[in-house]
Protein backbone atom coordinates (compact mmCIF):
# COMPACT_ATOMS: atom_id res chain seq x y z
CA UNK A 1 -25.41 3.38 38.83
CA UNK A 2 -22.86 0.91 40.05
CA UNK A 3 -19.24 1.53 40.62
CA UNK A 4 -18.44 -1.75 39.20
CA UNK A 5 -20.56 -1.32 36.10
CA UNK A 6 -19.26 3.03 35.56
CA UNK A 7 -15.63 1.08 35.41
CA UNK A 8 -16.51 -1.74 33.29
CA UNK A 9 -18.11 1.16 30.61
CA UNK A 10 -15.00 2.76 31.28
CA UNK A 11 -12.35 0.65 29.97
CA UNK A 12 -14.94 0.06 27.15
CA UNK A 13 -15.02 3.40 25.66
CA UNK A 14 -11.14 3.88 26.41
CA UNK A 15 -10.70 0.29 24.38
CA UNK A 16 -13.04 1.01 21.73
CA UNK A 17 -11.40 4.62 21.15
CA UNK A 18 -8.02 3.14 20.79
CA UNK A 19 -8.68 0.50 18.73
CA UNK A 20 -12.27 0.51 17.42
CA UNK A 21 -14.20 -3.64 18.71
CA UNK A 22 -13.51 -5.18 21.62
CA UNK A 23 -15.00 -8.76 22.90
CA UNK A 24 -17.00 -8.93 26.57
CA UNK A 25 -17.26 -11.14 29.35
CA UNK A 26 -20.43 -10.83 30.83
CA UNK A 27 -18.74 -11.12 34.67
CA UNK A 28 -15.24 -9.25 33.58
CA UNK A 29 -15.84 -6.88 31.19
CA UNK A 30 -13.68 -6.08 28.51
CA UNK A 31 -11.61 -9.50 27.53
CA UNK A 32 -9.63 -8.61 24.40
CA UNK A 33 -9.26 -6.04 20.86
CA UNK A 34 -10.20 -7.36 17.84
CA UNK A 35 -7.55 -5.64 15.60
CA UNK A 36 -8.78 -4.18 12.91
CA UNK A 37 -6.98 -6.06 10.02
CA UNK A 38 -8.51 -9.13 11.46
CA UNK A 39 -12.00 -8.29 10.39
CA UNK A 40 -10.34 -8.82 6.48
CA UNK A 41 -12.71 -10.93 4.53
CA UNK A 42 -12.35 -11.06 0.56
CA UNK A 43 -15.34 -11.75 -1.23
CA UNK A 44 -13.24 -14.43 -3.37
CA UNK A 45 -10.68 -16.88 -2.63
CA UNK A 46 -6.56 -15.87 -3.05
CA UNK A 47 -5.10 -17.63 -5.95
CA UNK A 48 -2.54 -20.22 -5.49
CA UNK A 49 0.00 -18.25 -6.43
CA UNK A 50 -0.83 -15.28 -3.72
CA UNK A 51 -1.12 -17.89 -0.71
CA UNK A 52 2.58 -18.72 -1.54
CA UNK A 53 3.45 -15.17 -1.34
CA UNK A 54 2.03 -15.03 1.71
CA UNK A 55 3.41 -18.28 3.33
CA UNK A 56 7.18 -17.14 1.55
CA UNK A 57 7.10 -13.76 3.31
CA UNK A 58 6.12 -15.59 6.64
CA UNK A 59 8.58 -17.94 6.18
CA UNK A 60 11.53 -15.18 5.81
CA UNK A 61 10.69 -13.96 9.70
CA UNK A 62 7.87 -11.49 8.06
CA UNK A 63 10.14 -9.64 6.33
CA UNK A 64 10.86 -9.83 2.32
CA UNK A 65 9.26 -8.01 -1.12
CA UNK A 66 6.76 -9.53 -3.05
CA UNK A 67 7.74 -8.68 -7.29
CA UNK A 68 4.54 -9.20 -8.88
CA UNK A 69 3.10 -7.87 -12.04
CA UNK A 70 0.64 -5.39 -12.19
CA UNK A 71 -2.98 -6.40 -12.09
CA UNK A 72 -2.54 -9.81 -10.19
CA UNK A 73 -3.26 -8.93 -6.99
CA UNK A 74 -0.41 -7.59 -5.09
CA UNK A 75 -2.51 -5.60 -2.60
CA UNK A 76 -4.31 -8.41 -1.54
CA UNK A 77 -1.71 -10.49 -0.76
CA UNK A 78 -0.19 -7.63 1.62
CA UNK A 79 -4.09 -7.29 3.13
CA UNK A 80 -3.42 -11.41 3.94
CA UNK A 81 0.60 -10.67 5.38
CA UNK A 82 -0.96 -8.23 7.61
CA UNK A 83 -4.09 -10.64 8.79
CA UNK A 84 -1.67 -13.57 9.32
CA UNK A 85 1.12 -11.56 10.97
CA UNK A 86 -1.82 -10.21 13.60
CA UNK A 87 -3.00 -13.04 14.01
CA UNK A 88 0.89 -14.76 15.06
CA UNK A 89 1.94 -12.16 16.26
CA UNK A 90 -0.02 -10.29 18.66
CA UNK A 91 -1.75 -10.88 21.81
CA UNK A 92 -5.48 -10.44 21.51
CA UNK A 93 -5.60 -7.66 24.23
CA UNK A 94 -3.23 -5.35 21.79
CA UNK A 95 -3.71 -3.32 18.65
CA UNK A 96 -2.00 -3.99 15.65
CA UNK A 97 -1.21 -0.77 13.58
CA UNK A 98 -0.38 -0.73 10.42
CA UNK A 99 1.56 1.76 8.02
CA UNK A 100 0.88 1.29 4.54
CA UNK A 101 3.37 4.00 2.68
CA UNK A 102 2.18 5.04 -1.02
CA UNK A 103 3.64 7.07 -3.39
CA UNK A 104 1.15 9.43 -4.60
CA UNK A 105 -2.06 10.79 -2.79
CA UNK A 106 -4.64 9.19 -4.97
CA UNK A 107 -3.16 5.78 -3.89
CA UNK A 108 -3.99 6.94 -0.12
CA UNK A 109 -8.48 6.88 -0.93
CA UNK A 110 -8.05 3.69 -3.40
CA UNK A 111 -6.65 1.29 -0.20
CA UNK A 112 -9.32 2.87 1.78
CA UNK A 113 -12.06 2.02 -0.74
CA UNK A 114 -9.92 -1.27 -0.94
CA UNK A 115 -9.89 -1.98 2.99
CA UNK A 116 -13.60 -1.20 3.52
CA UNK A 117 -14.87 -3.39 0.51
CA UNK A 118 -13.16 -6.27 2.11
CA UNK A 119 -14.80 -5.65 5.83
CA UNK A 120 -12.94 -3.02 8.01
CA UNK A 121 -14.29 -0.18 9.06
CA UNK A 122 -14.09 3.19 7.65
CA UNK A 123 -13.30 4.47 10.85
CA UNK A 124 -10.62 2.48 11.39
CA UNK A 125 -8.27 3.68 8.65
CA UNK A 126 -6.82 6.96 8.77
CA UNK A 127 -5.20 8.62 5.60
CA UNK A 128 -2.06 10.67 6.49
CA UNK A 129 -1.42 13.24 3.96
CA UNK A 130 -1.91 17.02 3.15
CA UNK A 131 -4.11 18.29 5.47
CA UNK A 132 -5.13 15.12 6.54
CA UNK A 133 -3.78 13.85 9.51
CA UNK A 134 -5.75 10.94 10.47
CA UNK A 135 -3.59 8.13 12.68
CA UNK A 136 -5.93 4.99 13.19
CA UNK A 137 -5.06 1.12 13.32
CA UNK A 138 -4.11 0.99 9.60
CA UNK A 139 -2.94 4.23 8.62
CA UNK A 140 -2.35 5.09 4.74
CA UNK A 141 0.17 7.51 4.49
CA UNK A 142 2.62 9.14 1.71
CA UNK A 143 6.15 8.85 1.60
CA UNK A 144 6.68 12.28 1.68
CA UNK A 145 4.08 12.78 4.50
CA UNK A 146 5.87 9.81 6.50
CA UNK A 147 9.40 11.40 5.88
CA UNK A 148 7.45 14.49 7.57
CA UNK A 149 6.68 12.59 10.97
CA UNK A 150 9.21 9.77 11.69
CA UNK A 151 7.44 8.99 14.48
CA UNK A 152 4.51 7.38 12.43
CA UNK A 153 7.23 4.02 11.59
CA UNK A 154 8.37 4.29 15.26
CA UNK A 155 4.74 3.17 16.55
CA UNK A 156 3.58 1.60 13.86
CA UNK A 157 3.58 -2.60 14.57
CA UNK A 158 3.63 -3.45 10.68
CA UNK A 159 5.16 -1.32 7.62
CA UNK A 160 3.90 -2.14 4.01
CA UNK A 161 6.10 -0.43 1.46
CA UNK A 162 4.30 0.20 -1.79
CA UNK A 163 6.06 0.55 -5.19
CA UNK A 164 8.86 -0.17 -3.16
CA UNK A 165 11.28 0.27 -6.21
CA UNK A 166 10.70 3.93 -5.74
CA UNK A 167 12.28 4.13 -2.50
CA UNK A 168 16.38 3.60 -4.30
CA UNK A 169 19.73 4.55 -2.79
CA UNK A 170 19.50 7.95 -5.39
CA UNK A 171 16.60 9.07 -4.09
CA UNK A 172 17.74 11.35 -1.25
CA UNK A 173 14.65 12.13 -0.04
CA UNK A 174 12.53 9.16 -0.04
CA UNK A 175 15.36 6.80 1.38
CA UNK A 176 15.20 8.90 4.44
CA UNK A 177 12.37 6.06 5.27
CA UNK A 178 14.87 3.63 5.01
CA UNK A 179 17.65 5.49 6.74
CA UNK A 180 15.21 5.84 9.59
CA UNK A 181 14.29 2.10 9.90
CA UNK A 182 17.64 0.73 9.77
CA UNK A 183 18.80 3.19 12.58
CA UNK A 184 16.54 2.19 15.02
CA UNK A 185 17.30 -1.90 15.78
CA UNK A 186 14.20 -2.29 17.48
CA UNK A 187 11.85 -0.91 14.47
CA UNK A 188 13.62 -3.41 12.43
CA UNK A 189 12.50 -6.56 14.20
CA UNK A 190 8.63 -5.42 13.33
CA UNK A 191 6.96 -7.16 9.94
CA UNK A 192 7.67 -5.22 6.49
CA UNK A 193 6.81 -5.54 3.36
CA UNK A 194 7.70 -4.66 0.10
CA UNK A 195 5.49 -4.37 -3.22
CA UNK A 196 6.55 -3.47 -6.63
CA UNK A 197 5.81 -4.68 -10.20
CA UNK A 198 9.48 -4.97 -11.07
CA UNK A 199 12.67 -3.99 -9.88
CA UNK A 200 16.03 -4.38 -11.14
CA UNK A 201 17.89 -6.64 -8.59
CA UNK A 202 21.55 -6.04 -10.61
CA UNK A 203 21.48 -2.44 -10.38
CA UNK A 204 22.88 -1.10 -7.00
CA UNK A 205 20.47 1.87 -7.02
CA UNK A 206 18.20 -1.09 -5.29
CA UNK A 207 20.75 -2.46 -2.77
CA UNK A 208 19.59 -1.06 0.33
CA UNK A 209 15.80 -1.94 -0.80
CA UNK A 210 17.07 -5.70 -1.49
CA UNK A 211 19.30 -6.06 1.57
CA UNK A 212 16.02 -5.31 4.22
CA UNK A 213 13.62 -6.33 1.74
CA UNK A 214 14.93 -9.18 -0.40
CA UNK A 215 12.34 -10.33 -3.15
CA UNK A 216 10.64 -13.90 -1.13
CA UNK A 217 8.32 -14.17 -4.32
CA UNK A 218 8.01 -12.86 -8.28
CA UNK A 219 5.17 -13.25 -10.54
CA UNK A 220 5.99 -11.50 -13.67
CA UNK A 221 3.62 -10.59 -16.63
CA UNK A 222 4.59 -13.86 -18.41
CA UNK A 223 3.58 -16.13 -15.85
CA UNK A 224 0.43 -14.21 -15.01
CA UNK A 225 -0.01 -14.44 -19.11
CA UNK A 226 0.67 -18.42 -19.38
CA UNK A 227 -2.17 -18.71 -15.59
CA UNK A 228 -4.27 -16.47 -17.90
CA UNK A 229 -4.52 -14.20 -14.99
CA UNK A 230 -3.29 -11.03 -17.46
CA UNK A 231 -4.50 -10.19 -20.97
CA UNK A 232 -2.12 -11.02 -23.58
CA UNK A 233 0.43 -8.13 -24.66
CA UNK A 234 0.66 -7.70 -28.13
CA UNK A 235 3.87 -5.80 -29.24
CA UNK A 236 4.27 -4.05 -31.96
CA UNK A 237 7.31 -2.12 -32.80
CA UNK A 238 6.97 1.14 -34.76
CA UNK A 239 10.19 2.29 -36.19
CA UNK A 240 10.59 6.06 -37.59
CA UNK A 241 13.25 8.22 -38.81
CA UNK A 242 14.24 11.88 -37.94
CA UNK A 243 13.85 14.39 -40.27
CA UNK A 244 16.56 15.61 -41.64
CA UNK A 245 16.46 19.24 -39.74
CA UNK A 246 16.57 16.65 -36.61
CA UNK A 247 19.63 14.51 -37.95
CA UNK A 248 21.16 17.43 -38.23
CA UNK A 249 21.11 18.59 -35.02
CA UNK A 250 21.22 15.12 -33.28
CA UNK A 251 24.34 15.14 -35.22
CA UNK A 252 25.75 17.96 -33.54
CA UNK A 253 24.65 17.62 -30.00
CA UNK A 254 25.90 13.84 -30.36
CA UNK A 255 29.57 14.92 -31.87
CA UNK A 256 29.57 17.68 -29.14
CA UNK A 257 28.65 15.45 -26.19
CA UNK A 258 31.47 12.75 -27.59
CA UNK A 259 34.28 15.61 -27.77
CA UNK A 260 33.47 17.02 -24.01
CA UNK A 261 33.84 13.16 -22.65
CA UNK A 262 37.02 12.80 -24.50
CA UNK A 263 38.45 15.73 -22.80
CA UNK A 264 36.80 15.38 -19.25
CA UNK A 265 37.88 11.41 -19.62
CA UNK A 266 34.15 10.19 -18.49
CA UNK A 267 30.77 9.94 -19.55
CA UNK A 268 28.99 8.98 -16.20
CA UNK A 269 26.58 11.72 -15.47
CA UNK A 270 27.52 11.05 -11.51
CA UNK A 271 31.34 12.10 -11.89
CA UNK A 272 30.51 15.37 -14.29
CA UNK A 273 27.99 16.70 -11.73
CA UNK A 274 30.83 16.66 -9.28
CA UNK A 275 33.21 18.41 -12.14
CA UNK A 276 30.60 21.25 -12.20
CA UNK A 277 30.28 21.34 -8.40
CA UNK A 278 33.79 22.36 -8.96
CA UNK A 279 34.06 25.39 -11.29
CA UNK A 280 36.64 26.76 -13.62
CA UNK A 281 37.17 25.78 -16.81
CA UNK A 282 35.68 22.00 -16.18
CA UNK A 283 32.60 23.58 -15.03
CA UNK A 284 32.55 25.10 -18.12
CA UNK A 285 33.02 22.10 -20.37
CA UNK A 286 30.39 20.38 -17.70
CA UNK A 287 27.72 22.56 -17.85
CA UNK A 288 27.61 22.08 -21.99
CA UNK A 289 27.75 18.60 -21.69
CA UNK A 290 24.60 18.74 -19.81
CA UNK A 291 23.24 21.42 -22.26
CA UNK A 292 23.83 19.17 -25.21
CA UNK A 293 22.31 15.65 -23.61
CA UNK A 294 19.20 17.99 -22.49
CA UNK A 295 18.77 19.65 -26.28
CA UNK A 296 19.48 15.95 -27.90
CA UNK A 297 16.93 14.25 -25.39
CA UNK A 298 14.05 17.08 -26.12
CA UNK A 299 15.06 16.44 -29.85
CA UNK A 300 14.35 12.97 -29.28
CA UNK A 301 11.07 13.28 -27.26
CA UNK A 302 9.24 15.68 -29.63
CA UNK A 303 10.42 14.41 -32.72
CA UNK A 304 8.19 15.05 -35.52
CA UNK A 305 7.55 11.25 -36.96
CA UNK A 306 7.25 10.22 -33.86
CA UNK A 307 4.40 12.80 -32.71
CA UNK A 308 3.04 11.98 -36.19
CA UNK A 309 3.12 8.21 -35.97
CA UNK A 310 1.25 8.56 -33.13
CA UNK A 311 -1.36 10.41 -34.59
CA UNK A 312 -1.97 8.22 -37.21
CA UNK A 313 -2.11 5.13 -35.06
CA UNK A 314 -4.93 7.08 -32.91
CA UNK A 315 -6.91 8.45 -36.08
CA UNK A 316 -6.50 5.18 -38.27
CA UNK A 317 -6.71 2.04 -35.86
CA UNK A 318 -8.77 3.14 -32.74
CA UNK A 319 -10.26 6.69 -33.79
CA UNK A 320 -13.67 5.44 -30.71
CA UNK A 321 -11.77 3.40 -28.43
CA UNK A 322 -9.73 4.63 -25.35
CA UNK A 323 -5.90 5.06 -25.65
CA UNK A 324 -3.69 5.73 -22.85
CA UNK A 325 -0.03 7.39 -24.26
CA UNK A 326 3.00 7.77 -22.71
CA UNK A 327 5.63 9.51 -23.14
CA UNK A 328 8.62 11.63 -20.95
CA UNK A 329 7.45 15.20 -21.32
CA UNK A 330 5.15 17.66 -21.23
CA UNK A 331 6.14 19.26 -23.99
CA UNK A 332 5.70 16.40 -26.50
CA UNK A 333 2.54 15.51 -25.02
CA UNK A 334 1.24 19.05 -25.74
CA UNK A 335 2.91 19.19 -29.21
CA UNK A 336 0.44 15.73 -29.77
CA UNK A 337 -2.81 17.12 -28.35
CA UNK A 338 -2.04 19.96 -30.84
CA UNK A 339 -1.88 17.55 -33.44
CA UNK A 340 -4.59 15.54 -32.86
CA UNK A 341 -6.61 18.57 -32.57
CA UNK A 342 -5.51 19.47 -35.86
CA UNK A 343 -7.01 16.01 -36.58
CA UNK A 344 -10.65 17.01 -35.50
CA UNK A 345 -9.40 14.53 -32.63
CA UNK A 346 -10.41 15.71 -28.95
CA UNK A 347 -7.92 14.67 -26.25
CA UNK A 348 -6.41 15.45 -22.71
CA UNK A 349 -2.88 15.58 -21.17
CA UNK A 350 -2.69 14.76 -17.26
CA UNK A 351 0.58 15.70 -15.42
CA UNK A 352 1.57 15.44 -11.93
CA UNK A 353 1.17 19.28 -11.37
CA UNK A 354 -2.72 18.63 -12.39
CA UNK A 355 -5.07 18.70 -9.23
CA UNK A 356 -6.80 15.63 -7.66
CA UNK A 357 -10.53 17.18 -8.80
CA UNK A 358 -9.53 17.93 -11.96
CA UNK A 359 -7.59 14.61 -12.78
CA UNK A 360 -11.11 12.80 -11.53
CA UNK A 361 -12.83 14.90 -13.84
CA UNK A 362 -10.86 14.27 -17.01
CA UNK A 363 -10.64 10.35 -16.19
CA UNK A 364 -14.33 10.78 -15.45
CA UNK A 365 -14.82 12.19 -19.71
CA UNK A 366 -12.28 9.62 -20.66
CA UNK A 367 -14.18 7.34 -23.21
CA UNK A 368 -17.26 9.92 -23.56
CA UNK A 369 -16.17 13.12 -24.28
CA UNK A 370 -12.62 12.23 -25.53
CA UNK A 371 -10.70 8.74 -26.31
CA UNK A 372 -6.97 9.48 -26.05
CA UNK A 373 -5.52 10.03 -22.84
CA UNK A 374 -1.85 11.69 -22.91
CA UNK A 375 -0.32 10.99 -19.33
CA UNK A 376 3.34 12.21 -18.52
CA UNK A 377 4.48 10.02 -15.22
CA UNK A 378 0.80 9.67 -13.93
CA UNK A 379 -0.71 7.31 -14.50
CA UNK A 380 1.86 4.69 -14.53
CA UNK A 381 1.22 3.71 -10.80
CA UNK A 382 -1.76 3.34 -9.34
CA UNK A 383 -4.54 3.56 -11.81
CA UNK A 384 -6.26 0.94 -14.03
CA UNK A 385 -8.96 0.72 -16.51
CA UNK A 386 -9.49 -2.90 -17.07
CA UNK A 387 -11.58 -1.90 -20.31
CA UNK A 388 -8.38 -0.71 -21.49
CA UNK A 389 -6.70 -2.44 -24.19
CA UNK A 390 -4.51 -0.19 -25.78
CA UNK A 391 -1.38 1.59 -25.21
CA UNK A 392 1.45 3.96 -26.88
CA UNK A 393 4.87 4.25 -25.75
CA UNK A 394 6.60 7.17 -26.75
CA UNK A 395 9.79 5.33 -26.71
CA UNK A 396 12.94 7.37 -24.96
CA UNK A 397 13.17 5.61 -21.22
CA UNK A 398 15.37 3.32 -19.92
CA UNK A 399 14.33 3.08 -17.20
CA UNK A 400 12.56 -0.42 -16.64
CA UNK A 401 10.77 0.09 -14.03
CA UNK A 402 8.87 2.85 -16.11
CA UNK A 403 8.00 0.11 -18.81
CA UNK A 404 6.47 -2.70 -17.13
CA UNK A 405 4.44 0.06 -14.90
CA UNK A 406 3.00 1.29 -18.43
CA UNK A 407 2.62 -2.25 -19.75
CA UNK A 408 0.37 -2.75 -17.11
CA UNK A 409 -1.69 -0.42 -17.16
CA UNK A 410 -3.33 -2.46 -19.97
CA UNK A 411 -3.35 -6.02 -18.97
CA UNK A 412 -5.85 -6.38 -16.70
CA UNK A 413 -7.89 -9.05 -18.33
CA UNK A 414 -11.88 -8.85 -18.30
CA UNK A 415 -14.61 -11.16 -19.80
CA UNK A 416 -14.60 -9.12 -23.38
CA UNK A 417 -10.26 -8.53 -23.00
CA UNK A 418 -7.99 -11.50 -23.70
CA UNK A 419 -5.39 -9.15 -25.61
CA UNK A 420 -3.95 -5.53 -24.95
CA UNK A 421 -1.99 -3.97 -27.67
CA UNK A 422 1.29 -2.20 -26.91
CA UNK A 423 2.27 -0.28 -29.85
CA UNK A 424 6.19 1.39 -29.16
CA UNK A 425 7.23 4.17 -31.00
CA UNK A 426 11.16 4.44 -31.08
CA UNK A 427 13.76 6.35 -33.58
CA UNK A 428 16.29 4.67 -36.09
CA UNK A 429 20.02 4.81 -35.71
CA UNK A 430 19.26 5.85 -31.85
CA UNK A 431 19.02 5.00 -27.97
CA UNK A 432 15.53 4.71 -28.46
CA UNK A 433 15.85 1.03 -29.62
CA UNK A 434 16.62 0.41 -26.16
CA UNK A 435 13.15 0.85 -25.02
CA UNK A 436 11.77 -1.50 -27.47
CA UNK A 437 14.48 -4.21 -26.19
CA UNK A 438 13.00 -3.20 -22.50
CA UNK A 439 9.39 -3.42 -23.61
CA UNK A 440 9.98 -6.85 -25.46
CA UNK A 441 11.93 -8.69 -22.26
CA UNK A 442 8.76 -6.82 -19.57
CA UNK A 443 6.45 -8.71 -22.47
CA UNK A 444 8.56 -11.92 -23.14
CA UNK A 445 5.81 -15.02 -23.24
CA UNK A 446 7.73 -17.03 -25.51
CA UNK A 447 6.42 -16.06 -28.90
CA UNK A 448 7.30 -16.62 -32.33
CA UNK A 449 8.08 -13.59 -34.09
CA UNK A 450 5.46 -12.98 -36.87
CA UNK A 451 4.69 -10.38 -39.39
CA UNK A 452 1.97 -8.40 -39.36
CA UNK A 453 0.56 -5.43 -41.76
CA UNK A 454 1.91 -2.23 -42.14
CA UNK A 455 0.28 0.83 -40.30
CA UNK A 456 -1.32 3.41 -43.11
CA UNK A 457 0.30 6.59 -44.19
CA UNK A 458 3.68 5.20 -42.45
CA UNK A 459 6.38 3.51 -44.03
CA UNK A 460 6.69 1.03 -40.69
CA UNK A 461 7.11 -2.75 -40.23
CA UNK A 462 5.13 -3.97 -37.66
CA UNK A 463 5.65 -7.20 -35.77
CA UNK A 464 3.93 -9.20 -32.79
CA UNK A 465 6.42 -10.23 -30.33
């Protein structure tokens, strides 16, 4: 065989192992890489809407976060950054990786499905997590996993940060991601990009996030609403009352946690942590302050109406149609399935500690062998059922971010789904009410406030927001 022709095969296989198609020259040989995110075709055109995001995040030197509500196509439009960056970017005779950080493992196979519906490869996307340790051109990795080998953000050309709101100044372990990127000047000059459904630009939790990824373009659930792009959210506010066993108690905890800030002069969370770092008799008065907010948050999360109120929405209004619940604990979730059970009403509870296999399993018997699906910090990111149309908040968060995720989940609009219903559970004369404030402002399309039936066996006013 020819010498010529041995090299030419040569630098082939060597190009094609690196970096998967490569272009020939019949005299030359091997002329350039075709990257791997260049092969992106969608099988529909981007909205409006997602080519600005695009052209925004180019325009702020490749660098910015993209706020967008859940369900209207935030992936895609950081599929399209990538492409276009490539394509600016890069010389045709090198690779382009990319290192598209998720939070949770099942986000890792659901890009890859993603990815090789819209033309690339299998075997040019690695997933990074676990056991798995596959580095290719576009590499989907966890946060954790990332944190794990630094190295992976140090070669990578591109860095796509999903549910980037995740990645705050209090979360000591995730921001090592950040704290890694902003050390190394040269890492910082490559593309990145931020995704996230919402994220609270006043609070300074987010500063870091907003100072190397400042938000170049938001599309929030009421504009995706008005461009009929989302199903319309239906609030409707369920108001119950503690027993009086729980007022009691609420009572106490509340007039105990009061008296402890008094003396200790504070009632940030931040400054008594330090207190009972400290020890002696501050410690002391510390450590029940803590005790107290725990027992009076449990109270609040497995309170009885609430549980029950539940129940009856489930077993009145949508006995055969699937129901996703949320709420902050396991406990209260199990305290429902109980209940419902009690009911004659199958359901199941998925938590984080729940195996991949058996999550699939239960989501696989959701809507045949059970309708309500109890889901404690989940299935707020990351998985959708566009069937869906119905939600319960547990009220008890106030954390935003946690709200619109939830909302979400729902929205996704299909041929027979033009509404979603978001019914919020919260407690008189409590904080709860500030999770109904939360949910209303995530679900603000400018509507009139109008009445609406009561729910049966429950003496609650109902409203659409």
């Amino acid at each position: 065989m020819p010498e010529q022709f041995l090299l030419c095969r040569r630098n082939l296989t060597t190009l094609s192992s690196n970096s998967g198609s490569t272009e020939l020259s019949p005299k030359t040989g091997p002329l350039s890489i075709v990257s791997a995110i260049s092969l992106l075709r969608f099988p529909f055109e981007l909205k409006r809407d997602q080519i600005e995001a695009v052209d925004a995040w180019i325009a702020n030197n490749y660098k910015g976060s993209i706020i967008y509500s859940t369900g209207t196509g935030k992936t895609e439009i950081a599929f399209e950054c990538a492409k276009r960056a490539c394509k600016t970017l890069v010389n045709n005779n090198n690779p382009f990786n990319i290192l598209l950080l998720v939070p949770r493992i099942v986000l890792v196979q659901q890009n890859i499905n993603r990815l090789t519906r819209y033309g690339i490869p299998e075997e040019r996307i690695g997933a990074y997590f676990g056991e798995r340790k596959e580095v290719r051109e576009i590499t989907i990795c966890t946060y954790q996993s990332a944190i794990s080998n630094l190295d992976l953000i140090n070669k990578s050309n591109m860095i796509i940060f999903d549910e980037v709101h995740l990645v705050s100044d209090t979360t000591t372990i995730l921001r090592k991601v950040f704290d890694f990127v902003t050390a190394t000047a040269t890492d910082f000059k490559k593309p990145m990009l931020g995704l996230t459904a919402t994220i609270d630009e006043q609070d300074p939790r987010y500063n870091t996030i907003l100072s190397i990824l400042p938000p170049v373009k938001r599309y929030m659930i009421k504009d995706a609403v008005k461009d009929k792009r989302l199903a319309k959210p239906i609030v409707i506010p369920i108001k119950v009352d503690l027993t009086s066993d729980e007022q009691k108690i609420y009572r106490e905890c509340s007039t105990k946690i009061r008296n402890i800030s008094g003396y200790l002069h504070t009632s940030d969370p931040k400054s008594i942590i330090s207190m009972l770092r400290r020890g002696g008799r501050t410690a002391g008065l510390a450590r029940a302050w803590f005790a107290n907010v725990k027992e009076r948050k449990h109270l609040i999360n497995c309170a009885e109406n609430k549980l029950l109120a539940a129940v009856d929405i489930i077993a009145t209004k949508h006995p055969s149609e699937r129901v996703m619940v949320f709420s902050e604990t396991i406990e209260s979730m199990q305290m429902l399935k109980e209940l419902l059970q009690n009911k004659g009403i199958n359901s199941m509870l998925i938590d984080s500690k729940l195996k991949s296999k058996d999550r699939q399993k239960i989501l696989s018997e959701w809507g045949i062998e059970f309708f309500p699906l109890l889901s404690v910090h989940t299935l707020e990111i990351g998985y959708d059922v566009p069937e869906v149309r119905v939600a319960i908040i547990l009220a008890s968060t106030s954390n935003i971010n946690q709200i619109v995720q939830r909302i979400g989940r729902t929205l996704r609009k299909t041929i027979e789904k033009d509404t979603a219903s978001i019914y919020t559970i919260y407690l008189s004369h409590t904080h709860d009410f500030n999770t109904l404030k939360m949910v209303r402002e995530a679900t603000d399309i400018g509507q009139e406030k109008k009445r609406r039936p009561k729910v049966s066996n429950s003496n609650l006013d109902i409203f659409v927001i």
